[in-house]
Structures are given as structure tokens and as C-alpha cells.
N, C-alpha and C. Protein backbone atom coordinates (compact mmCIF):
# COMPACT_ATOMS: atom_id res chain seq x y z
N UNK A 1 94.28 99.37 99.84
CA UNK A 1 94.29 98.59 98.60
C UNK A 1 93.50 97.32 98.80
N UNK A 2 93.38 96.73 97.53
CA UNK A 2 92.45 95.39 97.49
C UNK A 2 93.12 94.29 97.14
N UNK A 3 92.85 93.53 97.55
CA UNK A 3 93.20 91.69 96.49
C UNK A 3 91.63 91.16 96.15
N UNK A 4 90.85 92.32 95.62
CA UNK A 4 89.30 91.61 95.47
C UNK A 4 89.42 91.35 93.90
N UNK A 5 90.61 91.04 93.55
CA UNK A 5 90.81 89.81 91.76
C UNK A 5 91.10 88.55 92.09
N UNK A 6 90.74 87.77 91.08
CA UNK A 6 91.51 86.64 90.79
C UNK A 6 92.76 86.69 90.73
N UNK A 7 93.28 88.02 89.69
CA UNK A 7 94.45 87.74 89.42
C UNK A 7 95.46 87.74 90.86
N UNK A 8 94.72 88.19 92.20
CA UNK A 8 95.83 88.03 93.39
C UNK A 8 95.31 87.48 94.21
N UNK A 9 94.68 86.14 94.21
CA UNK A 9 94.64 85.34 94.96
C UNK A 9 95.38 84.78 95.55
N UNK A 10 96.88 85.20 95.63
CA UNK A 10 98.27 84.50 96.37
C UNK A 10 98.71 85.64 96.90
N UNK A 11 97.84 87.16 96.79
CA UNK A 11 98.22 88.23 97.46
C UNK A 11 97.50 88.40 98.71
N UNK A 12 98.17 89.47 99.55
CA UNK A 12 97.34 89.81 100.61
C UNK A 12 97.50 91.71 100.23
N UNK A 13 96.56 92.43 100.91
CA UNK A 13 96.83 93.75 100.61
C UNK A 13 97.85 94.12 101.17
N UNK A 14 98.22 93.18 102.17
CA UNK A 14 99.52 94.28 102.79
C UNK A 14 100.97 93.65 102.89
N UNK A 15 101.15 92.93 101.71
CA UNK A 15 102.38 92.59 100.91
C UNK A 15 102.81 93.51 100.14
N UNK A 16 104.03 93.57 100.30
CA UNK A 16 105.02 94.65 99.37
C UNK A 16 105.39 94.05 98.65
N UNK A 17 105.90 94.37 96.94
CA UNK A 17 106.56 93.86 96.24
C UNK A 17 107.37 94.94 95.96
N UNK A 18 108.33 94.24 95.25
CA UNK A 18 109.35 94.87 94.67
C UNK A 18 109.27 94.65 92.95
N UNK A 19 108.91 95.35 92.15
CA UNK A 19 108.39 95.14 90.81
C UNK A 19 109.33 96.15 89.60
N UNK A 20 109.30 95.70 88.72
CA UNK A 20 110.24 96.67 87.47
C UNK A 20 109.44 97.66 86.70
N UNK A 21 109.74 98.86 86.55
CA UNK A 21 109.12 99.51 85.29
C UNK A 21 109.61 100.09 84.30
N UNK A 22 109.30 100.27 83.42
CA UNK A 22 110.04 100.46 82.11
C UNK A 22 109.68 101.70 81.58
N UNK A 23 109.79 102.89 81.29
CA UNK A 23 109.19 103.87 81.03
C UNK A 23 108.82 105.17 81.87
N UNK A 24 108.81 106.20 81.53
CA UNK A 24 108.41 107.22 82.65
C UNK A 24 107.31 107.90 81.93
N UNK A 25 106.81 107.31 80.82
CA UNK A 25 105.43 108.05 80.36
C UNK A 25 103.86 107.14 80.87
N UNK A 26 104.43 106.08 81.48
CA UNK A 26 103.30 105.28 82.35
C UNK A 26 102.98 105.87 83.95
N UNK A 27 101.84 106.79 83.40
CA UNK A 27 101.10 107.07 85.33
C UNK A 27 100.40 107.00 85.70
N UNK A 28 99.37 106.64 86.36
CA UNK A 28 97.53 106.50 86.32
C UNK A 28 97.16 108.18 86.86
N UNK A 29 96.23 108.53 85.94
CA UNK A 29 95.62 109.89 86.55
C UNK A 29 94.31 109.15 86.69
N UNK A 30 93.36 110.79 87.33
CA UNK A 30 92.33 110.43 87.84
C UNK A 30 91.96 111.45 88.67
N UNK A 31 90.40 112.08 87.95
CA UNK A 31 90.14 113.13 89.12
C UNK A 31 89.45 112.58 90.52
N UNK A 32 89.05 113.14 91.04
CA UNK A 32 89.08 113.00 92.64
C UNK A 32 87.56 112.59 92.76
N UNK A 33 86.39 112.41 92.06
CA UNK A 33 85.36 111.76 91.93
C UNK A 33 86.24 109.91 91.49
N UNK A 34 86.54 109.70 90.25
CA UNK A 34 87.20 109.06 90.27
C UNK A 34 87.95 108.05 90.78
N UNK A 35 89.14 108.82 91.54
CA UNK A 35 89.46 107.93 93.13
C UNK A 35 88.45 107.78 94.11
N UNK A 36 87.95 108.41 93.92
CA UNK A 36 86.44 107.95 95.62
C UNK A 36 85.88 106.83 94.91
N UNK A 37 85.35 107.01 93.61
CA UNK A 37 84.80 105.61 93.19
C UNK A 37 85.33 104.36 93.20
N UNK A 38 87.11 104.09 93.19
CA UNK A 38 87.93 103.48 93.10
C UNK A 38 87.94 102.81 94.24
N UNK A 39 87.84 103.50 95.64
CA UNK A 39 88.22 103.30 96.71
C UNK A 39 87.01 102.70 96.98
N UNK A 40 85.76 103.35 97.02
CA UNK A 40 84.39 102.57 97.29
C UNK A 40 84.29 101.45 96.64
N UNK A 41 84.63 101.14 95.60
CA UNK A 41 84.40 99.88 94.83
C UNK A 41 85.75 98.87 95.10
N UNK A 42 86.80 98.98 95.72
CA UNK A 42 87.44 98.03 96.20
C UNK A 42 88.46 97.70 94.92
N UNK A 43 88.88 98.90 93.99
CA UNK A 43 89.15 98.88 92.87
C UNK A 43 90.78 99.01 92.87
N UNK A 44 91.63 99.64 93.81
CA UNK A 44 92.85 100.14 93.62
C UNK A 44 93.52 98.89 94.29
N UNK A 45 94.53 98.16 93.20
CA UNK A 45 94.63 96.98 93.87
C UNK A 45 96.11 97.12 94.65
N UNK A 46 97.00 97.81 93.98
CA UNK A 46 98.49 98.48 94.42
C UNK A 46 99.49 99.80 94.07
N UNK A 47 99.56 100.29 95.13
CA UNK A 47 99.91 101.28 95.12
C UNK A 47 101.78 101.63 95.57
N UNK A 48 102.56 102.77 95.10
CA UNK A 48 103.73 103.10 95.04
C UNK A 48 104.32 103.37 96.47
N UNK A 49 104.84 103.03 97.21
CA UNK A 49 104.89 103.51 98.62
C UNK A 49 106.62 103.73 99.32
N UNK A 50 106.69 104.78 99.96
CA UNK A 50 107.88 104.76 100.71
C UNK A 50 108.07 103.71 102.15
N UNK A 51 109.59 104.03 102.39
CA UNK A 51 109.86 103.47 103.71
C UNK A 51 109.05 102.92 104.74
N UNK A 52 107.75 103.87 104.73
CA UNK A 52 107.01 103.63 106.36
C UNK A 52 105.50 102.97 105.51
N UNK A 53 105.60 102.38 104.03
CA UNK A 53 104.72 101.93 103.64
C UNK A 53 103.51 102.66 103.28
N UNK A 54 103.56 104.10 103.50
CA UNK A 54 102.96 104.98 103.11
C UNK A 54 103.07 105.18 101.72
N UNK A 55 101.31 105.23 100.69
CA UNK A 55 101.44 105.93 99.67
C UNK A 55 102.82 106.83 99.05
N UNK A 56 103.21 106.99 97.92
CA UNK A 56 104.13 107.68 97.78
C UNK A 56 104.30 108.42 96.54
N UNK A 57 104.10 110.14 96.85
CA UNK A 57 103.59 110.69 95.79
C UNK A 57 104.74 111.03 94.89
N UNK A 58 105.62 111.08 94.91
CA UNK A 58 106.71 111.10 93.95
C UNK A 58 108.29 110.33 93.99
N UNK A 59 108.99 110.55 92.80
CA UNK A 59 110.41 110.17 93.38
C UNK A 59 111.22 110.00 94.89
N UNK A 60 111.60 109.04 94.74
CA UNK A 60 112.10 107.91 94.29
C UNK A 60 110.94 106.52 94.24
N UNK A 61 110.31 106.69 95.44
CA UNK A 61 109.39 105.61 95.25
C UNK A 61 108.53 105.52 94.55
N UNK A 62 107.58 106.69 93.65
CA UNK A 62 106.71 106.34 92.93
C UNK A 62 107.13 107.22 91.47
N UNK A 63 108.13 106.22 90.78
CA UNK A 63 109.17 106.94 89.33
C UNK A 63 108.58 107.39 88.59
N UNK A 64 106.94 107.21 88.61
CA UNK A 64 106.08 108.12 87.82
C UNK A 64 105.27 109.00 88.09
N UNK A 65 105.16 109.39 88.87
CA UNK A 65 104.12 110.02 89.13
C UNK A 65 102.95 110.17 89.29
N UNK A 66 102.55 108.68 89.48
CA UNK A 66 100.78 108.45 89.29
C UNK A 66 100.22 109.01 90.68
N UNK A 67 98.70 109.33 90.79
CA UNK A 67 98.25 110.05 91.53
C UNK A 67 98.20 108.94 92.57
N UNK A 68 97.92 109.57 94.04
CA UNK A 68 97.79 108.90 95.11
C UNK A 68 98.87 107.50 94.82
N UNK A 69 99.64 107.67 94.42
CA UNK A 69 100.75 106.60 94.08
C UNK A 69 100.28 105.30 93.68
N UNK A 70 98.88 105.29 92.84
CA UNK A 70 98.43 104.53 92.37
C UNK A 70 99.42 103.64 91.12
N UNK A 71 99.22 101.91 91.65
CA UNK A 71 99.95 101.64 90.80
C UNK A 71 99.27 100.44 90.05
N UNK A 72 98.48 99.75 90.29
CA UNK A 72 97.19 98.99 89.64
C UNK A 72 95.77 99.07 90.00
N UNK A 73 95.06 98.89 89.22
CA UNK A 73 93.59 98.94 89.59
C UNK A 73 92.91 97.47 88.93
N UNK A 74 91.58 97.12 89.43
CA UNK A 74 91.35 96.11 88.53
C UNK A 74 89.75 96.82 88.31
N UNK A 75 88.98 96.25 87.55
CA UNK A 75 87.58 96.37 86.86
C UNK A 75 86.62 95.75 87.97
N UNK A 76 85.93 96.54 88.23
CA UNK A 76 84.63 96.22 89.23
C UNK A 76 84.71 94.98 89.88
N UNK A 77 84.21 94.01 89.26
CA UNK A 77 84.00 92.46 89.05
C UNK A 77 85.78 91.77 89.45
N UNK A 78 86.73 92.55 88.63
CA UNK A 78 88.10 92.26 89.30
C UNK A 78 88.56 91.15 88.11
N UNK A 79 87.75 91.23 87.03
CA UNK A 79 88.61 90.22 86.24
C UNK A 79 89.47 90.60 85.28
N UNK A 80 89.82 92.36 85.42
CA UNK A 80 90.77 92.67 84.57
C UNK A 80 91.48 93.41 84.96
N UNK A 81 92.62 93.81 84.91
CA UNK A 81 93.20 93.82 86.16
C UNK A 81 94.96 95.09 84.99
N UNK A 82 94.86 96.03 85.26
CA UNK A 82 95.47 96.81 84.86
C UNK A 82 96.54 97.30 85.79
N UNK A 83 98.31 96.94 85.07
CA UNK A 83 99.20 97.63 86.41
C UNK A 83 100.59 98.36 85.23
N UNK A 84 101.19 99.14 86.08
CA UNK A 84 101.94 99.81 85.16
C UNK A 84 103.61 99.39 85.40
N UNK A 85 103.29 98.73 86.15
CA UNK A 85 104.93 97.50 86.51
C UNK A 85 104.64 96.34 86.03
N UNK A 86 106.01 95.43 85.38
CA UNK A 86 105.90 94.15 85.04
C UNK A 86 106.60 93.02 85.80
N UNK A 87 105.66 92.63 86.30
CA UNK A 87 106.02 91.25 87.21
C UNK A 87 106.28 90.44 86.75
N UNK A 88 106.03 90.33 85.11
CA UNK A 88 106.28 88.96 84.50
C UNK A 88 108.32 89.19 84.31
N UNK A 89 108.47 90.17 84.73
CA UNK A 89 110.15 90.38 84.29
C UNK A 89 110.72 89.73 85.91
N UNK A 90 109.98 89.21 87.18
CA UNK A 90 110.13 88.56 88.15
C UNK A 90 110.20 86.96 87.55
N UNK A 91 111.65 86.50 86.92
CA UNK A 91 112.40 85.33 86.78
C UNK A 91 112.81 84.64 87.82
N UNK A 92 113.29 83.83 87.53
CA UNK A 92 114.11 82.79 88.54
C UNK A 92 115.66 83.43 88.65
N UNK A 93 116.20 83.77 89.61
CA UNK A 93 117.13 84.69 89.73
C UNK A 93 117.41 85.99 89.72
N UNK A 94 115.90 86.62 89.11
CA UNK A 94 116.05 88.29 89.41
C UNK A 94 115.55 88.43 90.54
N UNK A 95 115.61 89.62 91.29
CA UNK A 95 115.56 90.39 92.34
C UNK A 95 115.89 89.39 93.66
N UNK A 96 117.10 88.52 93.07
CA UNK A 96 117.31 87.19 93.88
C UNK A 96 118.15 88.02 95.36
N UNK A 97 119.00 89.00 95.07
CA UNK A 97 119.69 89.85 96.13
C UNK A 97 118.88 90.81 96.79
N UNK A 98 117.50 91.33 96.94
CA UNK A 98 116.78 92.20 97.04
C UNK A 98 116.06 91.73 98.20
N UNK A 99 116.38 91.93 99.28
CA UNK A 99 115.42 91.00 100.86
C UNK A 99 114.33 91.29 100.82
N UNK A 100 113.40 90.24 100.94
CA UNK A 100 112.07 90.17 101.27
C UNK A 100 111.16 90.37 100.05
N UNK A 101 111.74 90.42 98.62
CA UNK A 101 111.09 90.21 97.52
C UNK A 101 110.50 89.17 97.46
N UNK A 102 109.06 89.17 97.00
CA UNK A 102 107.74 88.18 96.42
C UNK A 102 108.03 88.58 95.05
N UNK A 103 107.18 87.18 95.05
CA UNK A 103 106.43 87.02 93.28
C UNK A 103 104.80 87.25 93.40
N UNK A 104 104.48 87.79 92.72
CA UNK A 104 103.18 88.27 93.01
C UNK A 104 102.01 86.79 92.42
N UNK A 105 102.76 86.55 91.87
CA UNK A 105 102.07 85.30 90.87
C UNK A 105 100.85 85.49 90.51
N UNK A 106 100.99 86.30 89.81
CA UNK A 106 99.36 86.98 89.09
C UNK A 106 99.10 85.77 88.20
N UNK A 107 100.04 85.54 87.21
CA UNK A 107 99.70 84.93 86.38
C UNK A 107 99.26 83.46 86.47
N UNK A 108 99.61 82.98 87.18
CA UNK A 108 99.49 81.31 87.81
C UNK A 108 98.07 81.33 88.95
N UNK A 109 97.55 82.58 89.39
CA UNK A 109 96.56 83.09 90.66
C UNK A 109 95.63 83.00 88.82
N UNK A 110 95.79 83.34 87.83
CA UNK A 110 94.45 84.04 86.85
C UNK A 110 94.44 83.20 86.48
N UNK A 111 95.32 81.90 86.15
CA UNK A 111 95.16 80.87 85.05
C UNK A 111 94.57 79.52 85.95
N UNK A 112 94.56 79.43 87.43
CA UNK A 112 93.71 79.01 87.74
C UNK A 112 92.64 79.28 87.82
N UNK A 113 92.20 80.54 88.25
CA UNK A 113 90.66 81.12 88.25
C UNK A 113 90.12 80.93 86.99
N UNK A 114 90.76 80.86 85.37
CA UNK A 114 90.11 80.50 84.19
C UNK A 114 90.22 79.73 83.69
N UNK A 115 90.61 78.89 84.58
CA UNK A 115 90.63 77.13 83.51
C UNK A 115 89.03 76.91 83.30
């Protein structure tokens, strides 16, 4: 995976989060030209992963099913930035019992990059 956005300039690629999703009709597909382009271009920014931090192609760790347990991507350039979990539901006091939970701080990482 990448942190080549703005929006994760307080990320590193090999931070885990712990993030919410709402829905089970949200999955990223993608044929397999597709993902190679993704991967060459530095495009797949986070992905669904089990225990050993490995990709994770289905239940429990990846509740939807997206391919290669893809779980955001951003746009070439990296200034747009598409994910199918909401971090903005990461409050002051949620996932407060959950060890080793981050805030990804996308939003405070993008609103500096566009002042």
C-alpha cells in the first residue's frame, strides 16, 4: 500500500487502523489489468487485513468482500482519495477500549495540504 496522498500525510503504509463500515453493498472490484495498474501507480492506499497483517480476502476481516482486500485507493496525482470505511465516525471516545487504535487524520492531513 501507499501514503503517496495528501490526504495521509500523518500515515505511514504500515499502520493499522481500526475503522467502521456501514453497509455490506460497499466493495471495490477490479479486473486484474486494473490492479496491476493500481499497484504500479502507487494507487492502493489501504487494504482489509487479518491477524498476521496479511491482505484479507474475506470474512471476518474484510466484511465486504472487496478484491485483494482492497479498501481505499486514491487518483494518480493522490488528491482524491476514495475509501469504503468512515474514519470521520473516529470521535473522541470511540474505539477508546480497542488497543492500539489510530486516527488516521485524513481530514486535518487534506485541509492542510489545501489551505
Amino acid at each position: 500500500v501507499s501514503n503517496n496522498s495528501p490526504w495521509l500525510n500523518y500515515c505511514e503504509p504500515s499502520d493499522i487502523f481500526i475503522s467502521s463500515i456501514q453497509g455490506e453493498n460497499l466493495r471495490f472490484v477490479a479486473d486484474e489489468d486494473m490492479i496491476i495498474e493500481l499497484i504500479k501507480n502507487n494507487q492502493i492506499v489501504s487494504q482489509f487485513v487479518d491477524f498476521n497483517n496479511k491482505p484479507a480476502a474475506k470474512m471476518p476481516h474484510n466484511p465486504v468482500g472487496s478484491i485483494c482486500g482492497i479498501e481505499s485507493i486514491c487518483s494518480a496525482d493522490g488528491k482524491v482519495l476514495g475509501k469504503l470505511t468512515q474514519p470521520f465516525r473516529k470521535t473522541r471516545g470511540c474505539f477508546a477500549n480497542i488497543e492500539d487504535s489510530k486516527d488516521q487524520r485524513i481530514f486535518e492531513a487534506g485541509i492542510n495540504y489545501f489551505k
